[in-house]
PDB file of N, CA and C in Angstrom:
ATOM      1  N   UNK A   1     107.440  73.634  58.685  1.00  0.00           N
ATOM      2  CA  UNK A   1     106.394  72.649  58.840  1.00  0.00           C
ATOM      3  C   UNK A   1     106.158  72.419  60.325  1.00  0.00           C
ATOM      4  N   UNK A   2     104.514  72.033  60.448  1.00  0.00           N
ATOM      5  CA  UNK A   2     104.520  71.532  62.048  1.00  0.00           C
ATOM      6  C   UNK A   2     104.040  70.046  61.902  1.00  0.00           C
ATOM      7  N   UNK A   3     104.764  69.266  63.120  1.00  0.00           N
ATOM      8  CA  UNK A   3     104.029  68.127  62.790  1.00  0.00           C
ATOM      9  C   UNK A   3     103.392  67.788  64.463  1.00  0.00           C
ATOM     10  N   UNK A   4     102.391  67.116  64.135  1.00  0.00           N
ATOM     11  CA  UNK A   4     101.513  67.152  65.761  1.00  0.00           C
ATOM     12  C   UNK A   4     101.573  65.506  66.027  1.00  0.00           C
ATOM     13  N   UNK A   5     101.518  65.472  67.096  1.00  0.00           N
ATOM     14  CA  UNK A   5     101.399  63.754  67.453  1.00  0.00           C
ATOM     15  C   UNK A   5     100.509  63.314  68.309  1.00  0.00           C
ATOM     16  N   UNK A   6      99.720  62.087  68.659  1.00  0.00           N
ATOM     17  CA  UNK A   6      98.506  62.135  68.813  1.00  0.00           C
ATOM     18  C   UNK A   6      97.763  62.695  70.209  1.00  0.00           C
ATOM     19  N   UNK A   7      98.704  63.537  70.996  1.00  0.00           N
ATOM     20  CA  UNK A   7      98.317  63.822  71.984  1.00  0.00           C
ATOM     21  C   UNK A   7      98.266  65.868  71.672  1.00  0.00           C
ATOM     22  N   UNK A   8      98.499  65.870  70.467  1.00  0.00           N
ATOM     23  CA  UNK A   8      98.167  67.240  69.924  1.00  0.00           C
ATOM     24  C   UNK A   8      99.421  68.180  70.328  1.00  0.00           C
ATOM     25  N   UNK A   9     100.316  67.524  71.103  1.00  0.00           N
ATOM     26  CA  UNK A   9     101.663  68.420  71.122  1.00  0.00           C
ATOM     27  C   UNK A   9     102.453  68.509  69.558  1.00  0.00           C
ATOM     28  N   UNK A  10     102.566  70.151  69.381  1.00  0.00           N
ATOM     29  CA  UNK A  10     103.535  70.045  68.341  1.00  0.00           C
ATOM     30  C   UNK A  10     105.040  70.424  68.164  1.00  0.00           C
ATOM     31  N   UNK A  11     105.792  70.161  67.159  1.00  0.00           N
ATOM     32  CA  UNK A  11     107.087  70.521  66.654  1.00  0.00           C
ATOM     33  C   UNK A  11     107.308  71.023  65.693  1.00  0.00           C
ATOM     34  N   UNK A  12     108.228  71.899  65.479  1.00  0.00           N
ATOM     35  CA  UNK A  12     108.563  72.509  64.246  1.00  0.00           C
ATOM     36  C   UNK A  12     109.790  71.547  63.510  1.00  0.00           C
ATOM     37  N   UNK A  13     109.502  71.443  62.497  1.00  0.00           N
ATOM     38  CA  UNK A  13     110.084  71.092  61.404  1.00  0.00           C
ATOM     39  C   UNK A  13     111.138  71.670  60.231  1.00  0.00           C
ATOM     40  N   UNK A  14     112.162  72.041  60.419  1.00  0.00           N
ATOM     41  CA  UNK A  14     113.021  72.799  59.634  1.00  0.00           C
ATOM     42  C   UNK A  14     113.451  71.580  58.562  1.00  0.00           C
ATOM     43  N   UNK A  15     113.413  72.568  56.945  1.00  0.00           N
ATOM     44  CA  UNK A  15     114.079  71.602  56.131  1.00  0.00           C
ATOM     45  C   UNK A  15     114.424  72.804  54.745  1.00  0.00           C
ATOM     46  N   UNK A  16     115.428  72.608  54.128  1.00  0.00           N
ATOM     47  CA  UNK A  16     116.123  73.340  52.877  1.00  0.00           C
ATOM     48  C   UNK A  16     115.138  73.637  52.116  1.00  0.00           C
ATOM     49  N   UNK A  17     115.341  75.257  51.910  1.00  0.00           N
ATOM     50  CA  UNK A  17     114.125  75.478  51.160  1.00  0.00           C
ATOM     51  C   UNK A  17     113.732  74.891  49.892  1.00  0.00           C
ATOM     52  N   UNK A  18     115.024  74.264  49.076  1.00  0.00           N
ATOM     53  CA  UNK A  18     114.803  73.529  47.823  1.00  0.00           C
ATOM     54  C   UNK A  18     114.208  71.919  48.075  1.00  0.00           C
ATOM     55  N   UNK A  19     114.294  71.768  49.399  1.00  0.00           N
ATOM     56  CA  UNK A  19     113.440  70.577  49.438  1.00  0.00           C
ATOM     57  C   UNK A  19     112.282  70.792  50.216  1.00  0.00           C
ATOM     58  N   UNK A  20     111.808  71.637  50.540  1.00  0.00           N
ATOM     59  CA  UNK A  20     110.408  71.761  50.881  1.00  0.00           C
ATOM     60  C   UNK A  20     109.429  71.220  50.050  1.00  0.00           C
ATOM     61  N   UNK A  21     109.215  71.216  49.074  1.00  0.00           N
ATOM     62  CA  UNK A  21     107.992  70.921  48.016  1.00  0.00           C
ATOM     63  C   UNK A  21     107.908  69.394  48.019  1.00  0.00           C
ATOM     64  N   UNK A  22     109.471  68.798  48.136  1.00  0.00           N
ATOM     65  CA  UNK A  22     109.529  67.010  47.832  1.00  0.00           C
ATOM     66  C   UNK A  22     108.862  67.277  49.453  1.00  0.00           C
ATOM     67  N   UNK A  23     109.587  67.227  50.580  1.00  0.00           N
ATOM     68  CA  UNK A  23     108.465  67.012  52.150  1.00  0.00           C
ATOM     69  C   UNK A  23     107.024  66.995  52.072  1.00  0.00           C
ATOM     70  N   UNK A  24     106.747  68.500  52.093  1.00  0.00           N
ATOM     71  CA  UNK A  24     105.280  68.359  51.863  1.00  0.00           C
ATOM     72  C   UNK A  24     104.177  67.804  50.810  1.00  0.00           C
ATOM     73  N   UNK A  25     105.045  66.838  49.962  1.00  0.00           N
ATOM     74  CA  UNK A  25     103.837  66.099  49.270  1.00  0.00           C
ATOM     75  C   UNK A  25     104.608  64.874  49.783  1.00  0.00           C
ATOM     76  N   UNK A  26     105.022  64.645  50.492  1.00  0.00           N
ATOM     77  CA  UNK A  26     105.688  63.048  51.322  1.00  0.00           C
ATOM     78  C   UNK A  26     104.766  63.184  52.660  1.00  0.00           C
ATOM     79  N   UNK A  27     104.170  64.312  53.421  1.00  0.00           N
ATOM     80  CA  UNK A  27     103.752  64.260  54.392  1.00  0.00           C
ATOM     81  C   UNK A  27     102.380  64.496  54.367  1.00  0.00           C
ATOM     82  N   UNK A  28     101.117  63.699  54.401  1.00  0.00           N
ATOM     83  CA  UNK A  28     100.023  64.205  54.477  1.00  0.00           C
ATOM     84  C   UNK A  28      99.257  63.814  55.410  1.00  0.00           C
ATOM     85  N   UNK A  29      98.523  64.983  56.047  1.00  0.00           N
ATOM     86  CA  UNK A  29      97.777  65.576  57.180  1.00  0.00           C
ATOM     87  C   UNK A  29      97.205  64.310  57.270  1.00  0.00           C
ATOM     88  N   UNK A  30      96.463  63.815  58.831  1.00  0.00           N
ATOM     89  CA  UNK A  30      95.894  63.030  59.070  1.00  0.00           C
ATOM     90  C   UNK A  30      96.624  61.319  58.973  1.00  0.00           C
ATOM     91  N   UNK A  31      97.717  61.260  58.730  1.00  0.00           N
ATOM     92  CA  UNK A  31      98.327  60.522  57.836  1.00  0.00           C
ATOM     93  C   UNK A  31      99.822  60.024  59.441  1.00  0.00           C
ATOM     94  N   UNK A  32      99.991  58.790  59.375  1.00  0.00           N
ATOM     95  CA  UNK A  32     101.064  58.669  60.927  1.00  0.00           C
ATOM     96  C   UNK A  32     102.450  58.186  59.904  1.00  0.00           C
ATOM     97  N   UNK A  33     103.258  58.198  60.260  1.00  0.00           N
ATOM     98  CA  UNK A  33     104.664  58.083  59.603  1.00  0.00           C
ATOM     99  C   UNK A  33     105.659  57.566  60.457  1.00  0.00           C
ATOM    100  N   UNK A  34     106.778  56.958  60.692  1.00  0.00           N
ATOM    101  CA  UNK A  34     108.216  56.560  60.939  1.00  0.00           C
ATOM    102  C   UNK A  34     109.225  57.245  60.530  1.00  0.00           C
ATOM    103  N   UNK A  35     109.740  58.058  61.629  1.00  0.00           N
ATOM    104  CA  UNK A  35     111.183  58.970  60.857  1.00  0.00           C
ATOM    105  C   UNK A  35     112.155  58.563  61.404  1.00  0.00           C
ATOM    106  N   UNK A  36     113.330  57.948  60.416  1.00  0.00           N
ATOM    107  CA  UNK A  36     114.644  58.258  60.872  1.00  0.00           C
ATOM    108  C   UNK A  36     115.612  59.532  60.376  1.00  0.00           C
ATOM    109  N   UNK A  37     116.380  59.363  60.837  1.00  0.00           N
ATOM    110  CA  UNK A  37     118.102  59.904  60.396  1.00  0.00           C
ATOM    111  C   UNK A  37     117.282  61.609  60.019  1.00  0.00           C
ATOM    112  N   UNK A  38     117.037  62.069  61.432  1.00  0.00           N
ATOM    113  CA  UNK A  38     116.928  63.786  61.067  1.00  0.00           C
ATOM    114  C   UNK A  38     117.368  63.930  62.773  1.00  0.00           C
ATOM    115  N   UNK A  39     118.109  65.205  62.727  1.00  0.00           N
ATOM    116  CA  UNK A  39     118.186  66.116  64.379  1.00  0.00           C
ATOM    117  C   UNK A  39     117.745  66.790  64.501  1.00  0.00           C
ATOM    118  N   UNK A  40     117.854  66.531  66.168  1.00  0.00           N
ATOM    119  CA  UNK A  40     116.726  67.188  67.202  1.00  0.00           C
ATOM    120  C   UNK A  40     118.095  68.252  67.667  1.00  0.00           C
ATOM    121  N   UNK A  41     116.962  69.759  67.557  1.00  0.00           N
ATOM    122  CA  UNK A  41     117.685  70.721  68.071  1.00  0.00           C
ATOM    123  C   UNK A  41     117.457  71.506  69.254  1.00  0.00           C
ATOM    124  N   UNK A  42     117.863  72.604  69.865  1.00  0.00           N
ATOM    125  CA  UNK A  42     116.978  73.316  70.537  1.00  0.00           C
ATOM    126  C   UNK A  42     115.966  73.859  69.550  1.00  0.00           C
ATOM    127  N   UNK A  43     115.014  74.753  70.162  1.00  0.00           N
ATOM    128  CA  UNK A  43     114.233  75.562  69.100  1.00  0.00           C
ATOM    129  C   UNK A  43     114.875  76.878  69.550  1.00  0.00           C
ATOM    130  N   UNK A  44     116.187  77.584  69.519  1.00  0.00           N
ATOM    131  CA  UNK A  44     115.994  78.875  69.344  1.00  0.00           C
ATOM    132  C   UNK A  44     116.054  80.053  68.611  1.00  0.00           C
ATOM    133  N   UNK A  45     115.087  79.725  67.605  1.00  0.00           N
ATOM    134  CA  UNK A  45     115.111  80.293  67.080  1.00  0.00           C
ATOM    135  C   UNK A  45     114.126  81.776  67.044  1.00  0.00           C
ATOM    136  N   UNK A  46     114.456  83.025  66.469  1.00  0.00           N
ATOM    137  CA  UNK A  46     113.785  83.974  66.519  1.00  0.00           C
ATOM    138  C   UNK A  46     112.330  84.186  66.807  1.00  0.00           C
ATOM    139  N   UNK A  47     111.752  83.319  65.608  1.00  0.00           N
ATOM    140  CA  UNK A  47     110.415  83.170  65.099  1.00  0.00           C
ATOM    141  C   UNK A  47     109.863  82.076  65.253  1.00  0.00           C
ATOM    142  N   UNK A  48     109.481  81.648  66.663  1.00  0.00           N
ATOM    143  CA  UNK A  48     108.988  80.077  66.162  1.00  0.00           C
ATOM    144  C   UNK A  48     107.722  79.918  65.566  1.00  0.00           C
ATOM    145  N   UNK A  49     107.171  78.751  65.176  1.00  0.00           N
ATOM    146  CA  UNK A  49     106.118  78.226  64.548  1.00  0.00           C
ATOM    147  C   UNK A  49     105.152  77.700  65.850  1.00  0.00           C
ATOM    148  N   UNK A  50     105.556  77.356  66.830  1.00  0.00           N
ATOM    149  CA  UNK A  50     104.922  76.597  68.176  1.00  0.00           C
ATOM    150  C   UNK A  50     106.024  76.378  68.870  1.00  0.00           C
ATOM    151  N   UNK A  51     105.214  76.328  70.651  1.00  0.00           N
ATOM    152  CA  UNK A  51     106.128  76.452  71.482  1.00  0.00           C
ATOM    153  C   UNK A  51     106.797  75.784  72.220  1.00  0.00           C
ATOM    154  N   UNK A  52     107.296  74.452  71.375  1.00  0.00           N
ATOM    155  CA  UNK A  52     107.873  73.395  71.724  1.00  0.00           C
ATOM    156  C   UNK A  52     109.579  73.850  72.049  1.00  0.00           C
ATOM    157  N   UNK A  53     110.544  73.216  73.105  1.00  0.00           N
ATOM    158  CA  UNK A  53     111.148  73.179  73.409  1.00  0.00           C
ATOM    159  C   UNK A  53     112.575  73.222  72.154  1.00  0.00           C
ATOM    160  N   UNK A  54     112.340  71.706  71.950  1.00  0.00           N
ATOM    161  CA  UNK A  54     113.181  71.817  70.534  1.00  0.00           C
ATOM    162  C   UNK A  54     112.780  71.417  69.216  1.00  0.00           C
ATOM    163  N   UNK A  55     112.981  71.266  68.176  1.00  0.00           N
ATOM    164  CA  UNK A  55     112.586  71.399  67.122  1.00  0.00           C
ATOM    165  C   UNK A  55     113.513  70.486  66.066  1.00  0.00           C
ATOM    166  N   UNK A  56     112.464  69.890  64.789  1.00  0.00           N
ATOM    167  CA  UNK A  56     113.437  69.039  64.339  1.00  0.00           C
ATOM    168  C   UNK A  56     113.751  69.263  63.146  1.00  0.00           C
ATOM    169  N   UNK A  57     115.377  68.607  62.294  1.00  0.00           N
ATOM    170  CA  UNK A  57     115.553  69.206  61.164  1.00  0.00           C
ATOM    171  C   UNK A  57     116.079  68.069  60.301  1.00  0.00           C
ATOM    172  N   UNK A  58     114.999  68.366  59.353  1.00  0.00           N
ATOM    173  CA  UNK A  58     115.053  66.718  58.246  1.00  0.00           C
ATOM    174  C   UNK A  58     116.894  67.153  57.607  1.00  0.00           C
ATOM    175  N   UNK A  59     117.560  65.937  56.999  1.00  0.00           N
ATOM    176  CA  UNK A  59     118.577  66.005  56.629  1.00  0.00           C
ATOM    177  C   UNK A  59     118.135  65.288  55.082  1.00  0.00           C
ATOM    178  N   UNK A  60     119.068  65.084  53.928  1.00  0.00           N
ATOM    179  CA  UNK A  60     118.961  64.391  53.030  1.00  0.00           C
ATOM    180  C   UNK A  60     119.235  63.379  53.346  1.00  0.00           C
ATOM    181  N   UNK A  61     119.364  62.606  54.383  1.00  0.00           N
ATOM    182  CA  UNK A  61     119.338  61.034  55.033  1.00  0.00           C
ATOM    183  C   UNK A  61     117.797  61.189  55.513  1.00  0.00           C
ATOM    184  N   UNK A  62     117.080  61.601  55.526  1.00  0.00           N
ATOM    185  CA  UNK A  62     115.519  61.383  56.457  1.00  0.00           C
ATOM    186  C   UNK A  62     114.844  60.678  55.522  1.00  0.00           C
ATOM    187  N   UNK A  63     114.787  59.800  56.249  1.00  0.00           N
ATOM    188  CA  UNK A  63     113.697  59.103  55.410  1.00  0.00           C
ATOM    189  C   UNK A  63     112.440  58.689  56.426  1.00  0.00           C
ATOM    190  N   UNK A  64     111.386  58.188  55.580  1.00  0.00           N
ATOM    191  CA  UNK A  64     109.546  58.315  56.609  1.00  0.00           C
ATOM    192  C   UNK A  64     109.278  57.316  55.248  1.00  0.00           C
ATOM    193  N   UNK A  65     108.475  56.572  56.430  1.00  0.00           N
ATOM    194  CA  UNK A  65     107.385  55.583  55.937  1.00  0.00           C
ATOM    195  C   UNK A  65     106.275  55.658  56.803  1.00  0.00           C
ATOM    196  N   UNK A  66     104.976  55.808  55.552  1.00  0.00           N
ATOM    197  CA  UNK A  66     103.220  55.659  56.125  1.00  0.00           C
ATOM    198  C   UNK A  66     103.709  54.099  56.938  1.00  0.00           C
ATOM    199  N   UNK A  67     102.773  54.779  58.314  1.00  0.00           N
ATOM    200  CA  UNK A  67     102.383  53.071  59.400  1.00  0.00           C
ATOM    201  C   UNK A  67     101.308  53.707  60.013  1.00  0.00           C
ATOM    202  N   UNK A  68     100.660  52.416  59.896  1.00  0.00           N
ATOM    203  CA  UNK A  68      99.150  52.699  60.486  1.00  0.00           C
ATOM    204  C   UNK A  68      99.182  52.446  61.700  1.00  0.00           C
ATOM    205  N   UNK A  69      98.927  52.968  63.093  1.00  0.00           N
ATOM    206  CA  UNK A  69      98.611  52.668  64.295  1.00  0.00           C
ATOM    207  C   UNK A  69      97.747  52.772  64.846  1.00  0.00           C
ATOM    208  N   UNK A  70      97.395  51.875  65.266  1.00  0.00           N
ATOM    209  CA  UNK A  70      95.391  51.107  65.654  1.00  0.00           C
ATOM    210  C   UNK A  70      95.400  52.095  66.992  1.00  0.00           C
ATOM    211  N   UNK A  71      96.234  52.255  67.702  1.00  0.00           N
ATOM    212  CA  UNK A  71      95.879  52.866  68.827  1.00  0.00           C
ATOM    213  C   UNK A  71      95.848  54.612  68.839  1.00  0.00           C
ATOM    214  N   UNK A  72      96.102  55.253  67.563  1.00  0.00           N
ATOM    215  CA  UNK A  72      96.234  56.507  67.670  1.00  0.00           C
ATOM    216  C   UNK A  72      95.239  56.788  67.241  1.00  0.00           C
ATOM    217  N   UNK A  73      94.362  57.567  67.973  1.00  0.00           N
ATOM    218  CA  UNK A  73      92.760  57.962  67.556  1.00  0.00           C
ATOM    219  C   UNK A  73      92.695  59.040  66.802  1.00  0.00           C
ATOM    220  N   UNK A  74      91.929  58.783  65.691  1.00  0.00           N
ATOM    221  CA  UNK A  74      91.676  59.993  64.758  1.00  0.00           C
ATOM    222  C   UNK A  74      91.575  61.613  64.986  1.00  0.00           C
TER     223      UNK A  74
END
C-alpha cells in the first residue's frame, strides 16, 4: 500500500498478506486517518513502491481512526 499526506509525499506501507483485504477496506482514498502502534523502518527493500526513505509496517496492534482536518486541502 501507499499512503500520501497532504503535501503529496508518499510511503510505503507493508502489512501480512492475510490481512491485506481487512486494511484496504479500513483505508479509503481521499479519506485522513490517525495511526498508532505500527513501525517505522528503513525502506530497503528490493522493490520499492516509492522513493521514500523509510517505510511503514502495520502490526496487529495498528489501529486508525477517520479525523477530519479543516486544514488539509482536498
Amino acid at each position: 500500500m501507499i499512503l500520501m499526506d497532504s503535501k503529496g509525499d508518499k510511503i510505503q506501507v507493508s502489512v501480512r498478506k492475510d490481512e491485506f483485504n481487512q486494511w484496504s477496506q479500513c483505508l479509503l482514498e481521499n479519506n485522513t486517518y490517525v495511526m498508532h502502534n505500527f513501525n517505522v523502518l528503513r525502506s530497503g527493500l528490493q522493490y520499492k513502491a516509492c522513493d521514500h526513505v523509510y517505510r511503514m509496517q502495520f502490526t496487529p496492534g495498528t489501529t486508525l481512526k477517520q479525523r477530519e482536518f479543516p486544514d488539509v486541502p482536498q
